[in-house]
N, C-alpha and C. Protein backbone atom coordinates (compact mmCIF):
# COMPACT_ATOMS: atom_id res chain seq x y z
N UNK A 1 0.85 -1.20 0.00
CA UNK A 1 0.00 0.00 0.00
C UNK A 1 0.88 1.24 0.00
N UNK A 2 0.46 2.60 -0.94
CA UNK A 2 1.60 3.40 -0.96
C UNK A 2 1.05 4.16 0.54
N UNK A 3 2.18 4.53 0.39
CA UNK A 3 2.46 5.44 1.53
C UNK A 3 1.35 6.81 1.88
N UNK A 4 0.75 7.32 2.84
CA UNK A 4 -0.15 8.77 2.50
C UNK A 4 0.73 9.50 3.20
N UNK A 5 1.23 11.18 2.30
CA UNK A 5 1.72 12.08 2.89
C UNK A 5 0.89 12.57 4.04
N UNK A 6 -0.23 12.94 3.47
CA UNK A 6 -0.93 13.62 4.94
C UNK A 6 -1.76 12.88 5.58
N UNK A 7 -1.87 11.78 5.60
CA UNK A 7 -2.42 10.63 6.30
C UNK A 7 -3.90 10.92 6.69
N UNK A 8 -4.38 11.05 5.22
CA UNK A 8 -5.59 11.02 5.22
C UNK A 8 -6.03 9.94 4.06
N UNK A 9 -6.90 8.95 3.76
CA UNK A 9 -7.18 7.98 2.80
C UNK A 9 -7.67 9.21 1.83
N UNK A 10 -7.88 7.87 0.44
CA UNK A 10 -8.19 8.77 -1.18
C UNK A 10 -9.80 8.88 -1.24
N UNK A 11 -10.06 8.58 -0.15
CA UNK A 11 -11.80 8.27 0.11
C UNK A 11 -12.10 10.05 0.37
N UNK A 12 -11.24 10.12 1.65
CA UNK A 12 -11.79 11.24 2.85
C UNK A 12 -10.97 12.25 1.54
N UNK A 13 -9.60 12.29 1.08
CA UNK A 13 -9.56 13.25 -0.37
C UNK A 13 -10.47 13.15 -0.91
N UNK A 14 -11.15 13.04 -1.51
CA UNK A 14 -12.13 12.84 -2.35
C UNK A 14 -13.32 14.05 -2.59
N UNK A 15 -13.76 13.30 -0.65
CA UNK A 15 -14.45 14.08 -0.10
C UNK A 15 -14.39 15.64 -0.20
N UNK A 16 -12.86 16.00 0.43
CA UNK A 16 -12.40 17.24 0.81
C UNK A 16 -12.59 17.75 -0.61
N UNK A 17 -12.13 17.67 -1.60
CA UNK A 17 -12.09 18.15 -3.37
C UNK A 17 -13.42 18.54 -3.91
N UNK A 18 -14.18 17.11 -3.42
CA UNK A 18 -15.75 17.70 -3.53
C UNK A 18 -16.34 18.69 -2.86
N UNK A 19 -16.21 18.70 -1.53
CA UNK A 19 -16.90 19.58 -1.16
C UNK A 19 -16.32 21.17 -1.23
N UNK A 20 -15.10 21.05 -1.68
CA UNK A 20 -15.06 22.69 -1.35
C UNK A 20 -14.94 23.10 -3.48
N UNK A 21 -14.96 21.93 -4.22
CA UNK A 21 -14.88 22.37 -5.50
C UNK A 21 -13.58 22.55 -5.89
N UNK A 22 -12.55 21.60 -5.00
CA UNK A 22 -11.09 21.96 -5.33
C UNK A 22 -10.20 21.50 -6.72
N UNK A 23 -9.44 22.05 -7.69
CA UNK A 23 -8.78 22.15 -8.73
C UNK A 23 -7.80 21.15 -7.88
N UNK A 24 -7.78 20.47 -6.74
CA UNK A 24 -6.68 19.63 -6.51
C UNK A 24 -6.76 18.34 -6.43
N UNK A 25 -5.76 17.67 -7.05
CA UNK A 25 -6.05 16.04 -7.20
C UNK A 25 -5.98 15.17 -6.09
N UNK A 26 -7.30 14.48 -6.23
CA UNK A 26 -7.46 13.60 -4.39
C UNK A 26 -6.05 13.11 -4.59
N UNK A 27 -5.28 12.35 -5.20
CA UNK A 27 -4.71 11.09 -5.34
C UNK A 27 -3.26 12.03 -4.10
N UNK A 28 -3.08 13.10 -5.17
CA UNK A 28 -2.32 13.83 -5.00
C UNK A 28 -2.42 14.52 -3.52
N UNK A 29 -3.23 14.73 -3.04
CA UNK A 29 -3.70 15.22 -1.56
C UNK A 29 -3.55 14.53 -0.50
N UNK A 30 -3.55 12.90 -1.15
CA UNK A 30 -3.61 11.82 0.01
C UNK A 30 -2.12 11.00 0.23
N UNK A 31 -2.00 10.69 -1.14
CA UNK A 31 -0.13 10.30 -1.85
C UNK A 31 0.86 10.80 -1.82
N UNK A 32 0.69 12.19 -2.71
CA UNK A 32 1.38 13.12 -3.32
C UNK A 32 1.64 12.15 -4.24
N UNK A 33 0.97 11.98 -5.47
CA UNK A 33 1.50 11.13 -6.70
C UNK A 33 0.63 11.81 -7.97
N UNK A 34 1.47 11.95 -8.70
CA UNK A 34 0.04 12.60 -9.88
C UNK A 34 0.63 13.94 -9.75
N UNK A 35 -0.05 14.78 -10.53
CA UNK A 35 -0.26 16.14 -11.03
C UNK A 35 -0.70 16.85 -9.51
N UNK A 36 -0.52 17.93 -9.11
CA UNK A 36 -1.45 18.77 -7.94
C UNK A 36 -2.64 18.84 -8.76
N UNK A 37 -2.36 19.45 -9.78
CA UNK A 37 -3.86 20.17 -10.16
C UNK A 37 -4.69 19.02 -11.18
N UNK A 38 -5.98 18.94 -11.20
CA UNK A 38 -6.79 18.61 -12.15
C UNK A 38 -6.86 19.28 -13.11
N UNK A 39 -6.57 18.79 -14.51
CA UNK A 39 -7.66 19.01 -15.53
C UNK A 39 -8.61 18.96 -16.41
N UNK A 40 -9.14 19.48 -17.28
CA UNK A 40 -10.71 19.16 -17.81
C UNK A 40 -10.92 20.46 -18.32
N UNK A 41 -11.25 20.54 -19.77
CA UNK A 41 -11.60 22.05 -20.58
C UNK A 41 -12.70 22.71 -19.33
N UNK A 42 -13.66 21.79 -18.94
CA UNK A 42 -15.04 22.77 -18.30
C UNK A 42 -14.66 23.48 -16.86
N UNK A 43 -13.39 22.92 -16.39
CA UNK A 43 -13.06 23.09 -14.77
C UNK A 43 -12.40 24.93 -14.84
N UNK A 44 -12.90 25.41 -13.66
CA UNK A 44 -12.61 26.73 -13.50
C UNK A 44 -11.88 26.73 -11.94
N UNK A 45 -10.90 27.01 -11.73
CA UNK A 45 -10.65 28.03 -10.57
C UNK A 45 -11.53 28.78 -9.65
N UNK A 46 -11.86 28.29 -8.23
CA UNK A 46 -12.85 29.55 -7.98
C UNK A 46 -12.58 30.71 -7.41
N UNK A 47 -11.40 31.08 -7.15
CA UNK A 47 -10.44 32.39 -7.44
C UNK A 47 -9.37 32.63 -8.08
N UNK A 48 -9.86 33.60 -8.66
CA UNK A 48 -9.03 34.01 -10.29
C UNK A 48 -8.02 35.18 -10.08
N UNK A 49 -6.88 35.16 -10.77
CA UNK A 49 -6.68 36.20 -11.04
C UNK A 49 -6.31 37.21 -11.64
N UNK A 50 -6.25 38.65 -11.20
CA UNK A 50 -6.62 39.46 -12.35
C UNK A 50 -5.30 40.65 -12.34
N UNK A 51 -4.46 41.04 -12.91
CA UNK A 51 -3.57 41.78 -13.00
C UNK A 51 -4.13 43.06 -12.64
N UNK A 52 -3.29 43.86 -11.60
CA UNK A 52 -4.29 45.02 -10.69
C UNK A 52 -4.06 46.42 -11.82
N UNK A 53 -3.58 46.24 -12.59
CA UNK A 53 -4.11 47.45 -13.69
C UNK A 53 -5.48 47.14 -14.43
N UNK A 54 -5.74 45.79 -14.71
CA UNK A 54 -6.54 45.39 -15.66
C UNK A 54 -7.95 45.75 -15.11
N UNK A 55 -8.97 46.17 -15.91
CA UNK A 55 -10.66 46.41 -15.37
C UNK A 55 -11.00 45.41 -15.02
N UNK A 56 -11.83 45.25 -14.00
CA UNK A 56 -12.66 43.90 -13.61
C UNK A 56 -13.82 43.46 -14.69
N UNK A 57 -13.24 42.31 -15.08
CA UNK A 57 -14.34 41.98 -16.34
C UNK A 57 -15.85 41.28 -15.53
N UNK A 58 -16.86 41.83 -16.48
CA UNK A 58 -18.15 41.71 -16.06
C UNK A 58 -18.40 40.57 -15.69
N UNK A 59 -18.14 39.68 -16.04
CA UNK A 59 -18.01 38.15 -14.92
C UNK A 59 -17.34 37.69 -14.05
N UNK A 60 -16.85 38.61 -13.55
CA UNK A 60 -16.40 38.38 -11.43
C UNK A 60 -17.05 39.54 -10.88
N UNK A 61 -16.91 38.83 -9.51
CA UNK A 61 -17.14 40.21 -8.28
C UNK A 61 -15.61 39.70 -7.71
N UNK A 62 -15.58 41.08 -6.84
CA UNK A 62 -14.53 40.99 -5.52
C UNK A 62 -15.14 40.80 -4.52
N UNK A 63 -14.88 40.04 -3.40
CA UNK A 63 -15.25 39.60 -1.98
C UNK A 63 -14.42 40.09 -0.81
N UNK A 64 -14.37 40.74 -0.19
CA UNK A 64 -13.42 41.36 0.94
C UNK A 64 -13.25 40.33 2.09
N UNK A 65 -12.41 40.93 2.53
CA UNK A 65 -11.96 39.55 3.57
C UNK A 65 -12.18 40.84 5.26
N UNK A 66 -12.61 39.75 6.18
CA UNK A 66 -13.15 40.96 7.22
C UNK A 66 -12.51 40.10 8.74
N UNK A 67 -12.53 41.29 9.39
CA UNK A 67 -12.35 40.85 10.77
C UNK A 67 -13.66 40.62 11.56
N UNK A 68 -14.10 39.66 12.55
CA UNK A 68 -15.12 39.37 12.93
C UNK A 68 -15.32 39.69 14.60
N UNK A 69 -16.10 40.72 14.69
CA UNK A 69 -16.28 41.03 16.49
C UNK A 69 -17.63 40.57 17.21
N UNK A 70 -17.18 40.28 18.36
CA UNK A 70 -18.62 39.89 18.94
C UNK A 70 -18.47 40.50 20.28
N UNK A 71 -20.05 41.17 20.39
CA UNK A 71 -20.19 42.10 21.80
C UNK A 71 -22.07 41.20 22.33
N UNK A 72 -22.05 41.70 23.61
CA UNK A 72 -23.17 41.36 24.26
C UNK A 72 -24.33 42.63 24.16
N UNK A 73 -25.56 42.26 23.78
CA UNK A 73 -26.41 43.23 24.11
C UNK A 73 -27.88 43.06 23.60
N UNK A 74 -28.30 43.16 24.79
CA UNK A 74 -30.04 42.81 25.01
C UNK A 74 -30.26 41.20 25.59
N UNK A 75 -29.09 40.94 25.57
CA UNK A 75 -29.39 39.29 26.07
C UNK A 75 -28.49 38.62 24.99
N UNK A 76 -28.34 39.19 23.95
CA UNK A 76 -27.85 38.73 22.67
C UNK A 76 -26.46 38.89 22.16
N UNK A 77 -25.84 38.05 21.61
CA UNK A 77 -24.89 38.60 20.73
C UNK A 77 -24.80 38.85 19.80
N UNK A 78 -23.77 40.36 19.87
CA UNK A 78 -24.06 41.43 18.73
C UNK A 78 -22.94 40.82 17.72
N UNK A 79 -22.66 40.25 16.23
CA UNK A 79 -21.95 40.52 15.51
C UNK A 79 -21.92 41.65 14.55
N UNK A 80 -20.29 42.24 14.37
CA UNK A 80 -19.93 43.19 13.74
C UNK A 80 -18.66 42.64 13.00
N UNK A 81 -18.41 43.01 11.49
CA UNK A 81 -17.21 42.68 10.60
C UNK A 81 -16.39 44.69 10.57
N UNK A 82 -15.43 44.05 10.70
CA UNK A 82 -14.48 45.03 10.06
C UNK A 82 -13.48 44.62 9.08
N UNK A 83 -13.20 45.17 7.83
CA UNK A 83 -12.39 44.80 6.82
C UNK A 83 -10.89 44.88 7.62
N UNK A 84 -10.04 43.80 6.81
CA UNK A 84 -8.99 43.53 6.69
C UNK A 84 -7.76 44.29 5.68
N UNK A 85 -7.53 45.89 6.54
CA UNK A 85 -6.63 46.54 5.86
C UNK A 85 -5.60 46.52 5.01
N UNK A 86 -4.69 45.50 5.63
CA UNK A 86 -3.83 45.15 4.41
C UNK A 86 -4.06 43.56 3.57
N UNK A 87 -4.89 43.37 3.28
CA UNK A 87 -5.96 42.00 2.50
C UNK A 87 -6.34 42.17 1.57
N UNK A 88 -6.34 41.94 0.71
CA UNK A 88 -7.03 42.25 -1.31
C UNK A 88 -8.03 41.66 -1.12
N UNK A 89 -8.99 41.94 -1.89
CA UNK A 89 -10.43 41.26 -1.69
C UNK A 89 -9.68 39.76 -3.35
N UNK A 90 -10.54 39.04 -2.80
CA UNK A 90 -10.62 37.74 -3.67
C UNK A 90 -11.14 38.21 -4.76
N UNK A 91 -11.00 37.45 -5.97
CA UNK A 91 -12.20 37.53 -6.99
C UNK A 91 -12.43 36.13 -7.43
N UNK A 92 -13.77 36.35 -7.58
CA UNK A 92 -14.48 34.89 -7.87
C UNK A 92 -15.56 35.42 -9.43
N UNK A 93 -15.65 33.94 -10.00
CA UNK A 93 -16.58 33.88 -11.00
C UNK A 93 -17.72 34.26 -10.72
N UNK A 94 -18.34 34.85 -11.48
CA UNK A 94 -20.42 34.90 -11.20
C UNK A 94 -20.93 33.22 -11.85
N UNK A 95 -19.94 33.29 -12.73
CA UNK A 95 -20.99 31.67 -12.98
C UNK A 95 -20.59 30.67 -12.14
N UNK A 96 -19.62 30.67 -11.23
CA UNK A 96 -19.35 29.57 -10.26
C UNK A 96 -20.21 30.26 -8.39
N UNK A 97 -20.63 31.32 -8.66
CA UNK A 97 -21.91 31.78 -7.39
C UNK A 97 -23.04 31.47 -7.73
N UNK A 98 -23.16 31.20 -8.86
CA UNK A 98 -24.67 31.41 -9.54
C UNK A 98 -25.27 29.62 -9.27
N UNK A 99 -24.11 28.92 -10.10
CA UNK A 99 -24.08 27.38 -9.70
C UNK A 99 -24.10 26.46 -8.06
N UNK A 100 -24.04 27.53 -7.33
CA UNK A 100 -23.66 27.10 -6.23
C UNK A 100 -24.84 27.86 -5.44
N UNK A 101 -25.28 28.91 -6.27
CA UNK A 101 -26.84 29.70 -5.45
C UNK A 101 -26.22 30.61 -4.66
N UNK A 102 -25.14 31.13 -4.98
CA UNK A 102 -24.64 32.28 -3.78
C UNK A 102 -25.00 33.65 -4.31
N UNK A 103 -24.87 34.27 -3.19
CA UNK A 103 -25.81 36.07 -3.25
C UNK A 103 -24.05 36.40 -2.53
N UNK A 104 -23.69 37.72 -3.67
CA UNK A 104 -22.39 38.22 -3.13
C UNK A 104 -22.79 39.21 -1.80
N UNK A 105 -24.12 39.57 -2.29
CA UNK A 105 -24.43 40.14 -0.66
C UNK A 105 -24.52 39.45 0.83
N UNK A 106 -24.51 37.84 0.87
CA UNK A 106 -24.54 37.76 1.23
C UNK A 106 -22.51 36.47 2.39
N UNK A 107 -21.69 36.72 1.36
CA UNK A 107 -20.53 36.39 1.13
C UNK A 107 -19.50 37.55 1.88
N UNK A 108 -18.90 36.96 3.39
CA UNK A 108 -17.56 37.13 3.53
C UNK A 108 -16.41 36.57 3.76
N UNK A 109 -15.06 36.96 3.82
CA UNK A 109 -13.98 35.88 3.71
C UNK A 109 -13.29 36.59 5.10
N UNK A 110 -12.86 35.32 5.77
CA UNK A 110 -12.25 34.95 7.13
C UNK A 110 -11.03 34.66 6.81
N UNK A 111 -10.13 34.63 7.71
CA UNK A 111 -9.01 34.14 8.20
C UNK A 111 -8.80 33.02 8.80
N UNK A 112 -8.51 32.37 8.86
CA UNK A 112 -8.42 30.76 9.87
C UNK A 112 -7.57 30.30 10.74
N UNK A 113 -7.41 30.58 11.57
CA UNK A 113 -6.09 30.32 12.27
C UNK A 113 -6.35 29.02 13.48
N UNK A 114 -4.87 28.71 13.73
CA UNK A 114 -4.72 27.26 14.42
C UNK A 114 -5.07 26.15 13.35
N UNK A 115 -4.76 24.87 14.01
CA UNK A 115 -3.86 23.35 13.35
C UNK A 115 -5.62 22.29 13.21
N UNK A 116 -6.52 22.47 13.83
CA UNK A 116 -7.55 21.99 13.87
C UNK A 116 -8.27 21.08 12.66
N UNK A 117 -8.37 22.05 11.87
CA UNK A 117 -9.05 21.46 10.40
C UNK A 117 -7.87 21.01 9.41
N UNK A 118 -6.60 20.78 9.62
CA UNK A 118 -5.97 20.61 8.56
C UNK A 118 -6.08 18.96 8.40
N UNK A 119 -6.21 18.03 7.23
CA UNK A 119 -5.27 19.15 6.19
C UNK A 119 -6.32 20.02 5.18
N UNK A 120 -7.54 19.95 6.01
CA UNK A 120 -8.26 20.80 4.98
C UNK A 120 -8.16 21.93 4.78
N UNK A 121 -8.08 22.98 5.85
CA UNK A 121 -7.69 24.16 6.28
C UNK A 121 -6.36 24.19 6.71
N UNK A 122 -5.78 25.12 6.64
CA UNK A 122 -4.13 25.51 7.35
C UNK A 122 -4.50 26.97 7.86
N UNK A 123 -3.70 27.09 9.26
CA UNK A 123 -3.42 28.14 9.47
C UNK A 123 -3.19 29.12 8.59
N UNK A 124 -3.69 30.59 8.67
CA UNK A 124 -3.67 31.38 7.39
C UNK A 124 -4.58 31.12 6.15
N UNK A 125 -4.98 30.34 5.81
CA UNK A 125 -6.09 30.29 5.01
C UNK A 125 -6.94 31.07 5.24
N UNK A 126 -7.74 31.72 3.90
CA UNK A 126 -8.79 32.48 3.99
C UNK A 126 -10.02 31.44 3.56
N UNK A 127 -11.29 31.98 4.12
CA UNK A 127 -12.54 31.21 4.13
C UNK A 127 -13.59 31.96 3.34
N UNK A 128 -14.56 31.63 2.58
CA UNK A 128 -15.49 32.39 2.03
C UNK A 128 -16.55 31.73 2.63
N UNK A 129 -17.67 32.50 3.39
CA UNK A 129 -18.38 32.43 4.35
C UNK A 129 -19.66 32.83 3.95
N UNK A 130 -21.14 32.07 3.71
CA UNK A 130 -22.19 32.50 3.00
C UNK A 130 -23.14 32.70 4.57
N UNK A 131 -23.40 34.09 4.05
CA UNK A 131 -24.35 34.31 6.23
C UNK A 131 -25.28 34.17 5.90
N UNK A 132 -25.90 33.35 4.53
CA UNK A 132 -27.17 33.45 4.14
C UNK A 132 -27.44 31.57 4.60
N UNK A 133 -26.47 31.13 5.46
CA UNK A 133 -26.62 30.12 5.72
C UNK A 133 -26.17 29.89 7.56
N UNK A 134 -26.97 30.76 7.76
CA UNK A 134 -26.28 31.09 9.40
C UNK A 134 -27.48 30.85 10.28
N UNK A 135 -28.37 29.88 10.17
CA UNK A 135 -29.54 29.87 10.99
C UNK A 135 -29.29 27.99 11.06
N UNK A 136 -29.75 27.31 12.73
CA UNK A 136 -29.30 26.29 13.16
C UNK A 136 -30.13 25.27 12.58
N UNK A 137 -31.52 25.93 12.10
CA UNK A 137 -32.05 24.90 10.82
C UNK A 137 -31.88 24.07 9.82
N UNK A 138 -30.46 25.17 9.61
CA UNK A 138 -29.92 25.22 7.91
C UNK A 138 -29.09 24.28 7.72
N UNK A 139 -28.18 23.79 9.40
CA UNK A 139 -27.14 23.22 9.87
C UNK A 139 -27.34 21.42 8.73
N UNK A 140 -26.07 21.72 7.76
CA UNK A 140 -26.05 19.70 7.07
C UNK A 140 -25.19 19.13 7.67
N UNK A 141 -25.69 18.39 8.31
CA UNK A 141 -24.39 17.23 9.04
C UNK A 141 -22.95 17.11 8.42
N UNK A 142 -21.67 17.34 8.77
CA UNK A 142 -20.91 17.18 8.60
C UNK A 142 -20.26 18.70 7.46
N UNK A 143 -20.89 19.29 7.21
CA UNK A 143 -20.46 20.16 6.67
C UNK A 143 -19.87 21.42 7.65
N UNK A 144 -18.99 22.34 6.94
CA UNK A 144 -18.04 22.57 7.35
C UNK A 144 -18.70 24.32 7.93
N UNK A 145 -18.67 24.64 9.23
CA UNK A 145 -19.66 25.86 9.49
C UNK A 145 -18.38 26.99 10.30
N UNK A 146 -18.37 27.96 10.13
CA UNK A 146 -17.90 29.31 11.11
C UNK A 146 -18.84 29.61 12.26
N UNK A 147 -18.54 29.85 13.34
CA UNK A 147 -19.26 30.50 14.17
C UNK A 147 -18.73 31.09 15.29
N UNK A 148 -19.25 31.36 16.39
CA UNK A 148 -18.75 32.36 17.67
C UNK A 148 -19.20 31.02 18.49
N UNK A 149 -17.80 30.96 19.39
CA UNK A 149 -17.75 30.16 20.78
C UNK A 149 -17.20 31.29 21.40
N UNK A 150 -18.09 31.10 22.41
CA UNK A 150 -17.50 32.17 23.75
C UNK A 150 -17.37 33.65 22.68
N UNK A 151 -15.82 34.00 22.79
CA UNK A 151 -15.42 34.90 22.17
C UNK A 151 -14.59 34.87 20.67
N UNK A 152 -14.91 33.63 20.05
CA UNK A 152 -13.97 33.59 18.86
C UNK A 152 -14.23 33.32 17.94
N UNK A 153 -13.86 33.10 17.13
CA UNK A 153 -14.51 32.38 15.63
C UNK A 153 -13.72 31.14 15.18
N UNK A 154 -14.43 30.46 14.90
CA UNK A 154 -14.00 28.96 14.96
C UNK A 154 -14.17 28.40 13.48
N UNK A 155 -14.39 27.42 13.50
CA UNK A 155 -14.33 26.67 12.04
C UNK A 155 -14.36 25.42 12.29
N UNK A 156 -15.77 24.64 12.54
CA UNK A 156 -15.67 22.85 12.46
C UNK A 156 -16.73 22.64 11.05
N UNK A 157 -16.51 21.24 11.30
CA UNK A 157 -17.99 20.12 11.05
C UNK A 157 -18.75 20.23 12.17
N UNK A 158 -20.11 20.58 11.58
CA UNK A 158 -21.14 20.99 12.66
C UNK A 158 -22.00 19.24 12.51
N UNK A 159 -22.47 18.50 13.55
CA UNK A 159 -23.27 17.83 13.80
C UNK A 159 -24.66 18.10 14.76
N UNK A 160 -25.86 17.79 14.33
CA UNK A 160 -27.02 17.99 15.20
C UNK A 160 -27.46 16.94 16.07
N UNK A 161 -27.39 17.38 17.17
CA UNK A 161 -27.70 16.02 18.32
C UNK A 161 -29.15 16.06 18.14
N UNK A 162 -29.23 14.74 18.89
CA UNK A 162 -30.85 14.36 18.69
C UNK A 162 -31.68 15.55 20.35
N UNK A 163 -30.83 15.85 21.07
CA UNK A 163 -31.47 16.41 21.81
C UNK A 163 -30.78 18.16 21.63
N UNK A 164 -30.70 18.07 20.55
CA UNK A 164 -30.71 19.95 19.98
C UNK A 164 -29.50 20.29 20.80
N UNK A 165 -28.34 19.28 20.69
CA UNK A 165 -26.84 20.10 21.39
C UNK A 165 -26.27 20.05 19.71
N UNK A 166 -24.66 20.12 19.72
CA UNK A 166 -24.00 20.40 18.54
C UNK A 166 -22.56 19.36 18.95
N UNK A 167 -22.47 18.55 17.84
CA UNK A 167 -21.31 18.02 17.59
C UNK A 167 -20.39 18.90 17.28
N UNK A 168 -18.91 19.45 17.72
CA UNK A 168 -18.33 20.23 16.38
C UNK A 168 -16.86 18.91 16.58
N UNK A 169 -16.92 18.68 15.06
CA UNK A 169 -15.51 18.32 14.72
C UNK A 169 -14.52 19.08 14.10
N UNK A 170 -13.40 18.28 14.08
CA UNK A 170 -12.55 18.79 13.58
C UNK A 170 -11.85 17.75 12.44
N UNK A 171 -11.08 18.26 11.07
CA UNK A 171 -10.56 17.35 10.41
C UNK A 171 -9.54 16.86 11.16
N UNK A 172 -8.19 17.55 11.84
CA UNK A 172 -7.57 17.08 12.03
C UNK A 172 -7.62 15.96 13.51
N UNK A 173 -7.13 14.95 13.27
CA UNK A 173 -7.15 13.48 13.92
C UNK A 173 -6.88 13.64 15.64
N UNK A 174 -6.14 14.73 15.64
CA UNK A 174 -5.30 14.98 17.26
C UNK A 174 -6.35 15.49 17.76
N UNK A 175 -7.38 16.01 17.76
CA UNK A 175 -8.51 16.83 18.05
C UNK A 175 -9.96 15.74 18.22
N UNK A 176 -9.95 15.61 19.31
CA UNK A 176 -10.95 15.74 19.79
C UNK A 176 -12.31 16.23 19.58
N UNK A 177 -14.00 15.26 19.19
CA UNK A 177 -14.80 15.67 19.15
C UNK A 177 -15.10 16.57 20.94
N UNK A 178 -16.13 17.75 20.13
CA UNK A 178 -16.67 18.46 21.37
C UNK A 178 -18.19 18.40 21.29
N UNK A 179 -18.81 18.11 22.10
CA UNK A 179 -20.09 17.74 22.35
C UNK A 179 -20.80 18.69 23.39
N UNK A 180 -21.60 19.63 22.36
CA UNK A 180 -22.33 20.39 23.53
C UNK A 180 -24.02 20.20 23.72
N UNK A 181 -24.29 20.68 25.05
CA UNK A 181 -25.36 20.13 25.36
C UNK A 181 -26.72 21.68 24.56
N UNK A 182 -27.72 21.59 24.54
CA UNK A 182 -28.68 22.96 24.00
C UNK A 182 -27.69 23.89 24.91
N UNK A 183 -28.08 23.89 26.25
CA UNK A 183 -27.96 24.94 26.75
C UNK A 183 -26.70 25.38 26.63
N UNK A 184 -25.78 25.02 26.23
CA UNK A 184 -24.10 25.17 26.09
C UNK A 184 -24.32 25.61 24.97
N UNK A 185 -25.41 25.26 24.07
CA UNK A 185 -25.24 25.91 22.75
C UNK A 185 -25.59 27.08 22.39
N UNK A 186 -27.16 27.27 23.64
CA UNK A 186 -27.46 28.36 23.73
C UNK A 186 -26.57 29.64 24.25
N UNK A 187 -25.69 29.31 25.20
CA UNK A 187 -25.33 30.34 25.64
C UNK A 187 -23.68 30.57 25.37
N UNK A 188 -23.11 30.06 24.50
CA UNK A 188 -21.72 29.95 23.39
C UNK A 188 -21.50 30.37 22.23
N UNK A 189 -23.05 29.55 21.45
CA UNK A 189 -22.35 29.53 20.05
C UNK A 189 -23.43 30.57 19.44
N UNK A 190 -22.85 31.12 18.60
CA UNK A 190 -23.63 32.27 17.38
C UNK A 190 -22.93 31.68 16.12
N UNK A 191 -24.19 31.14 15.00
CA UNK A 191 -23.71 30.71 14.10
C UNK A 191 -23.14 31.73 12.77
N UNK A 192 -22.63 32.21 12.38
CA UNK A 192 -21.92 32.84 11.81
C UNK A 192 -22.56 32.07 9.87
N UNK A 193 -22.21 31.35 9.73
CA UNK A 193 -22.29 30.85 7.83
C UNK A 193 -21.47 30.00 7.52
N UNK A 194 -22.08 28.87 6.11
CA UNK A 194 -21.59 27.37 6.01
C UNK A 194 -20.72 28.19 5.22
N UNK A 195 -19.07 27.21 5.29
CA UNK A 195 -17.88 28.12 4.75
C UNK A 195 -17.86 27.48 3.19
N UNK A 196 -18.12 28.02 2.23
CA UNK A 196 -18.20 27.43 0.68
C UNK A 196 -16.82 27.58 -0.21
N UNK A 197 -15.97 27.90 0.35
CA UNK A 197 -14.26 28.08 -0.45
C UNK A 197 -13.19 28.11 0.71
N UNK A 198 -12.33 28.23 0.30
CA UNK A 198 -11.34 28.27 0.73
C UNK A 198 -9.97 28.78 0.12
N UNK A 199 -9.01 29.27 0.69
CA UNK A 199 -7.57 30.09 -0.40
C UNK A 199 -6.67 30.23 0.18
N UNK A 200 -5.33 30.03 0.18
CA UNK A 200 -4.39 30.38 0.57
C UNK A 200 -3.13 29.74 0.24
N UNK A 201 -2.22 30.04 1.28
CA UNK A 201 -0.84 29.33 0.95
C UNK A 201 -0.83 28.95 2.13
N UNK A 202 -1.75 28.24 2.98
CA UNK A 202 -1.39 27.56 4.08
C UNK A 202 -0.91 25.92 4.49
N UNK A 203 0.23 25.62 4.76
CA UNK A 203 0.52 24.74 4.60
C UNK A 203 1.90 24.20 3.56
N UNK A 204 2.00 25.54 2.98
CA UNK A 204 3.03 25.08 2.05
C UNK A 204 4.64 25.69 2.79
């Protein structure tokens, strides 16, 4: 059996490629054997880029990347974004939002920090974050969610207990599931939006 660099099977690659729409080859993610990248005439990049003299052509938007605050008030927690000063906003396709049902109004991009989700996430990675998917209804098993614990912003696999607590996992293996009960959920977590991309040079 060959060897896996990041000691994850070509199954759980697979997975990871699918779900975030990655240009990267499972084989290659799980092995390192093969090409990094996939190809295929129809396959697109879902951030592009664009030489900063050049006009933004009518089929992208830019997405800003933001800092995320959380304050108390009325009983509630208040979220507030502030942009990320020295951060370029992303650019993404309209026909790869459109396919996927995303509203740029409703799209921001995070930062990710700590060892937790790798190797899906790396430290430094940026996240593209749909808040049009931020209600505990909305929550799909195992998919990959942002939200506020306590004071921070986090990044698991969200699971729904049968008695309305929250699984959160993590990809990476050293980590520990956390199991909270409603009321732990009630008074912790603010769901923030299911994370639909991902970007960076984290990990390399």
């Amino acid at each position: 059996m060959s060897e896996k660099v990041t000691g994850i099977s070509r199954s759980h690659a697979e997975l990871i490629c699918r779900e975030f729409d990655l240009s990267i080859s499972p084989l290659w993610l799980a092995e390192g054997k093969g090409p990094r990248e996939t190809t295929g005439a129809d396959h697109r990049t879902n951030v592009i880029a664009l030489h900063p003299e050049d006009a933004l052509p009518e089929d992208v938007v830019q997405i800003e990347e933001y800092k995320v605050h959380f304050s108390g008030g009325n009983g509630n927690t208040v979220v507030t974004y502030e942009l990320e000063e020295d951060s370029e906003p992303a650019t993404y396709r309209l026909s790869w939002l459109q396919k996927h049902r995303l509203s740029v109004k409703h799209l921001k991009r995070f930062k990710v920090r700590g060892e937790s989700m790798e190797p899906m996430l790396f430290d430094e990675d940026s996240i593209l974050v749909n808040l049009a998917e931020g209600e505990f209804e909305q929550i799909k098993d195992g998919k990959v969610y942002a939200f506020r614990y306590g004071d921070e912003l986090r990044v698991k696999r969200l699971y729904r207990r049968l008695d309305g607590g929250l699984t959160l996992r993590s990809y990476n293996s050293e980590y520990k599931d956390e199991d909270l009960t409603p009321s732990q959920v009630a008074q912790h977590i603010t769901l923030i939006g299911r994370v639909r991309d991902k970007s960076g040079a984290g990990g390399l």
